[in-house]
N, C-alpha and C. Protein backbone atom coordinates (compact mmCIF):
# COMPACT_ATOMS: atom_id res chain seq x y z
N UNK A 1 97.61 96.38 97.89
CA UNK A 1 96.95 96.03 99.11
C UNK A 1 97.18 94.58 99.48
N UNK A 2 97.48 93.63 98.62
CA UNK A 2 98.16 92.40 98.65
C UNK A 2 98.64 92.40 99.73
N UNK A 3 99.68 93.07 99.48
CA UNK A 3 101.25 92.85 100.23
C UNK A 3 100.84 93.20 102.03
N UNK A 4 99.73 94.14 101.99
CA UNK A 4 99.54 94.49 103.65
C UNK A 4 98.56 93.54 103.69
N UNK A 5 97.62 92.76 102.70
CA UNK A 5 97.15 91.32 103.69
C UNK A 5 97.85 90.46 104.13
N UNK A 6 99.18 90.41 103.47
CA UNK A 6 99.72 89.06 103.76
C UNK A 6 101.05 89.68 104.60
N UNK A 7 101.48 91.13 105.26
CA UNK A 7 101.83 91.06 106.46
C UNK A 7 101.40 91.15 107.66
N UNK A 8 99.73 90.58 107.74
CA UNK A 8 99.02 90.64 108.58
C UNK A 8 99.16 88.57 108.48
N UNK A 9 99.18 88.27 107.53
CA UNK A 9 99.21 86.98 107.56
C UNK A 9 100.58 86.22 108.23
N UNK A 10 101.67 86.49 107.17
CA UNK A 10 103.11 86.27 107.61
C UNK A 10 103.77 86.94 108.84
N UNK A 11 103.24 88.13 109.45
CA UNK A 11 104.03 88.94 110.47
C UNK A 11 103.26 89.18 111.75
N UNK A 12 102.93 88.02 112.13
CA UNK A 12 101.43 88.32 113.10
C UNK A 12 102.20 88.87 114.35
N UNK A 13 103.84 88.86 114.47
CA UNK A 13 104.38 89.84 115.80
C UNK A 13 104.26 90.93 115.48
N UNK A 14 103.83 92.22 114.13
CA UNK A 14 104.09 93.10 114.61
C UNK A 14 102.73 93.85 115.05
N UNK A 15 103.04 94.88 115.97
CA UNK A 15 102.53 95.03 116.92
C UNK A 15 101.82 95.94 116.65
N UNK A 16 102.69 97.18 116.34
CA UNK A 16 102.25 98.52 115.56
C UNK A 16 103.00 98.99 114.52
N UNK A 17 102.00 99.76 113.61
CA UNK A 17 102.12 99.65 112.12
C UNK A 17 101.38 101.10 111.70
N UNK A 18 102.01 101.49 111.01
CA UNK A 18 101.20 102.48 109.74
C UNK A 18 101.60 102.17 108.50
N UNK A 19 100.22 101.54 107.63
CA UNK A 19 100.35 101.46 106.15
C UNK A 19 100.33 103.06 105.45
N UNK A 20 100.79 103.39 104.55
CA UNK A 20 100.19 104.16 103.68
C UNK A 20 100.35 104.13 102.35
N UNK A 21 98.91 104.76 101.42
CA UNK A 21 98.76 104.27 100.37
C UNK A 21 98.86 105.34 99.53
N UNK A 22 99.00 105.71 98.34
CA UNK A 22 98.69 106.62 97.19
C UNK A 22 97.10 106.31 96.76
N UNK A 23 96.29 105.23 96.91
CA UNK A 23 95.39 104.88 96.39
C UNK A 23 94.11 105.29 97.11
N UNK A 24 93.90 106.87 96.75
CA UNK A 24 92.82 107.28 97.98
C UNK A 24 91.59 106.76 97.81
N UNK A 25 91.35 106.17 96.78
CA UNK A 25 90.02 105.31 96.99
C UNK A 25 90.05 103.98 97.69
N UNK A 26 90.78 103.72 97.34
CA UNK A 26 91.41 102.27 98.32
C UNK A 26 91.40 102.40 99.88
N UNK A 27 92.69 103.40 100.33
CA UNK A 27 92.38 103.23 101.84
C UNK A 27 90.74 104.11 102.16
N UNK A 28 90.13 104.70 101.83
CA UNK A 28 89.10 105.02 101.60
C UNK A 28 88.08 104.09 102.31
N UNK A 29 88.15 103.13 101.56
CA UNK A 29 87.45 102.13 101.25
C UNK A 29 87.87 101.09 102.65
N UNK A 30 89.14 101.06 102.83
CA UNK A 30 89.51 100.11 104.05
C UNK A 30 88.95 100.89 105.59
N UNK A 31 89.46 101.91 105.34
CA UNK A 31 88.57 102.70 106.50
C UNK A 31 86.89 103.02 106.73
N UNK A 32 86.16 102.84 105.51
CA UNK A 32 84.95 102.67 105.41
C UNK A 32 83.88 101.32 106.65
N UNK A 33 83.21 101.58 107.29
CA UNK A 33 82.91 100.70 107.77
C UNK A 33 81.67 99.91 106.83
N UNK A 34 81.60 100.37 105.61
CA UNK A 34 80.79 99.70 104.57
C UNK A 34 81.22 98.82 104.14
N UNK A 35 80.68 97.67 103.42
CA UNK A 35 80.66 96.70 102.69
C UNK A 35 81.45 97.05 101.30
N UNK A 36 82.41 96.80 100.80
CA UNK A 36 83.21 97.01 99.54
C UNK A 36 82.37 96.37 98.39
N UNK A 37 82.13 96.67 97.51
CA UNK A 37 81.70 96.76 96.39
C UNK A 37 82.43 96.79 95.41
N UNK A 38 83.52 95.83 95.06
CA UNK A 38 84.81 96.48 94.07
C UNK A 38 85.15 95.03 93.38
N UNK A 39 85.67 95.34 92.79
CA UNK A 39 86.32 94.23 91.60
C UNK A 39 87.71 93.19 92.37
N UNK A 40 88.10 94.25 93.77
CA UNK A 40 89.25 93.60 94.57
C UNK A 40 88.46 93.59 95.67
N UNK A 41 86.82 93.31 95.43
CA UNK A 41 86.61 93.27 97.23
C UNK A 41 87.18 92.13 98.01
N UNK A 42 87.54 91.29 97.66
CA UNK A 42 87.40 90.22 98.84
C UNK A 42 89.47 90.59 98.93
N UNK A 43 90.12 91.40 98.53
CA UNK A 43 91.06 91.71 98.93
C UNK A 43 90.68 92.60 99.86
N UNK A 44 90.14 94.04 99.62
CA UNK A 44 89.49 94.54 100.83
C UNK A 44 89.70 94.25 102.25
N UNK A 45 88.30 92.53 102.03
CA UNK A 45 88.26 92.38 103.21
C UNK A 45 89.03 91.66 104.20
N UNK A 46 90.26 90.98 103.35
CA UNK A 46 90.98 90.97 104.09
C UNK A 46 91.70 91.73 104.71
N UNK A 47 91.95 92.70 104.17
CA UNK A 47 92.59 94.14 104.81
C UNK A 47 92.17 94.06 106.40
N UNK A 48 90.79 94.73 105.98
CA UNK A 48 89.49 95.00 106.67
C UNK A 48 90.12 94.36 108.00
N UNK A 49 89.98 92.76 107.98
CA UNK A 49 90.09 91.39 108.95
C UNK A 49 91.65 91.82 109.74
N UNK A 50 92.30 91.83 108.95
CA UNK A 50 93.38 92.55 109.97
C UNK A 50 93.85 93.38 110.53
N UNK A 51 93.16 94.72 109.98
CA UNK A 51 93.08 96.20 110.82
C UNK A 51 91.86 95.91 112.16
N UNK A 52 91.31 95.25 112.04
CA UNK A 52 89.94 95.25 113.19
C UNK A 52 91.01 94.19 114.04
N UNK A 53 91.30 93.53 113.89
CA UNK A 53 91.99 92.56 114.56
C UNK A 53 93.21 93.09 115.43
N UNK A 54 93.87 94.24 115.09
CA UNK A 54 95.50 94.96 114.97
C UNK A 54 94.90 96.57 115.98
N UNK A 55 94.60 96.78 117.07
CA UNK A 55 93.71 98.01 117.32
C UNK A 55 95.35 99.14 117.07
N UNK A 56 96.48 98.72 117.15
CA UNK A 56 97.42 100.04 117.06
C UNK A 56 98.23 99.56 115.61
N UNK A 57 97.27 99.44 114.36
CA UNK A 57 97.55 99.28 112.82
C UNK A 57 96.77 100.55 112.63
N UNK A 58 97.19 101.25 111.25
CA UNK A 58 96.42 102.02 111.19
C UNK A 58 96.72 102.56 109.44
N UNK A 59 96.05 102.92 108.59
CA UNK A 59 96.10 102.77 107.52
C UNK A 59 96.01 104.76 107.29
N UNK A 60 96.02 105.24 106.06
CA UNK A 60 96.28 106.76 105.73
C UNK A 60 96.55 106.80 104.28
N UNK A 61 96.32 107.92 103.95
CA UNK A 61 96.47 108.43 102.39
C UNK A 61 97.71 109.46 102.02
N UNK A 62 98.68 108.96 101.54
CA UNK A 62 99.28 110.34 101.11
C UNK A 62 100.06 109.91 99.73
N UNK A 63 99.76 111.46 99.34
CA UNK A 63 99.65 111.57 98.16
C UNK A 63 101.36 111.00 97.35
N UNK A 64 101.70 110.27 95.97
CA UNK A 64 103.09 109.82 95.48
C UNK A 64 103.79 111.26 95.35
N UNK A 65 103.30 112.21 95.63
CA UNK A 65 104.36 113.39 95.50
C UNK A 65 104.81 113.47 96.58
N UNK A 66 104.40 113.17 98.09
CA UNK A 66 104.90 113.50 98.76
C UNK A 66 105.68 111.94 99.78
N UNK A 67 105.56 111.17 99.16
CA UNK A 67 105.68 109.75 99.33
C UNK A 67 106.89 109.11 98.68
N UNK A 68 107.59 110.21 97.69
CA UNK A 68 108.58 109.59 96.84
C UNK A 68 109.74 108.45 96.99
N UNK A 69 110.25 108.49 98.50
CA UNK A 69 110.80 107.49 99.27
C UNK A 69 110.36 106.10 98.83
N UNK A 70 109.15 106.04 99.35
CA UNK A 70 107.96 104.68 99.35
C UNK A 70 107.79 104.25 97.98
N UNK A 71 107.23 105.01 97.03
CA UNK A 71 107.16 104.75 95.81
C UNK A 71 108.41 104.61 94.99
N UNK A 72 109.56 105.03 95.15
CA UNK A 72 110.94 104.53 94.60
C UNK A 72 111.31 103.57 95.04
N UNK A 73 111.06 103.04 96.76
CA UNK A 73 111.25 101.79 97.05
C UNK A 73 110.50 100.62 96.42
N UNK A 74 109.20 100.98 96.34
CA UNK A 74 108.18 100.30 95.88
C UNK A 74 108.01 99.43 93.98
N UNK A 75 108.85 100.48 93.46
CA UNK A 75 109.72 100.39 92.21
C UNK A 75 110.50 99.18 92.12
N UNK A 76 111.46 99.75 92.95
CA UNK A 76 113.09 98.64 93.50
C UNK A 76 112.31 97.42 93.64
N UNK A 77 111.35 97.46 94.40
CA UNK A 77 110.73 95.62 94.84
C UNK A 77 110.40 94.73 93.87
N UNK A 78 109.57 95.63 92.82
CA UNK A 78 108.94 95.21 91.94
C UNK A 78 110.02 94.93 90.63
N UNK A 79 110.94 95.62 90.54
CA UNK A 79 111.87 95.37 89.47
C UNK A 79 112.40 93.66 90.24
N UNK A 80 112.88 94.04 90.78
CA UNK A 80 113.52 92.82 91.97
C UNK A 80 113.13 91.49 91.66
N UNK A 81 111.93 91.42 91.97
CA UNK A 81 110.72 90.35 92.04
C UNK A 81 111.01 89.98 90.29
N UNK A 82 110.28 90.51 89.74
CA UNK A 82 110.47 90.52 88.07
C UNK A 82 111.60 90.07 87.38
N UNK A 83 112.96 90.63 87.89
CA UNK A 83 114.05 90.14 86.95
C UNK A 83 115.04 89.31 88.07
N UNK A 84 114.30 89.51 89.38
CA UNK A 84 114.86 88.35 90.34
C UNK A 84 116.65 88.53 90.83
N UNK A 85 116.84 89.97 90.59
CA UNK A 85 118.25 90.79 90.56
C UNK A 85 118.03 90.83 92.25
């Protein structure tokens, strides 16, 4: 959830957006109009701060089985980052 606060931070042109997450408690939670309660709340609320801000952003759940694209890319980044290849 990092990474979609800080392309709300770094990418303030884009316009429209769909995040999606594997983490159904997470976007859960971003779509919640409650107060987060979590060990990453104040990541949360930044989320939060830039979906209210973004009216054609829009966040969703789907599941890594059917996401495999995203999550193999998501892999690639992270190896990337790590061994800096």
């Amino acid at each position: 959830m990092r990474s979609n606060s800080e392309v709300g931070t770094n990418c303030p042109n884009i316009q429209k957006a769909i995040f999606e997450g594997n983490a159904k408690e997470v976007v859960e939670v971003v779509l919640s109009e409650e107060e987060a309660v979590l060990d990453y709340s104040s990541i949360i609320d930044d989320v939060k701060f830039h979906f209210r801000n973004r009216t054609h952003w829009f966040i969703q759940f789907v599941s890594r089985k059917k996401n495999t694209v995203a999550h193999t890319l998501a892999k690639w980044y992270l190896k990337c980052n790590v061994f800096g290849s």
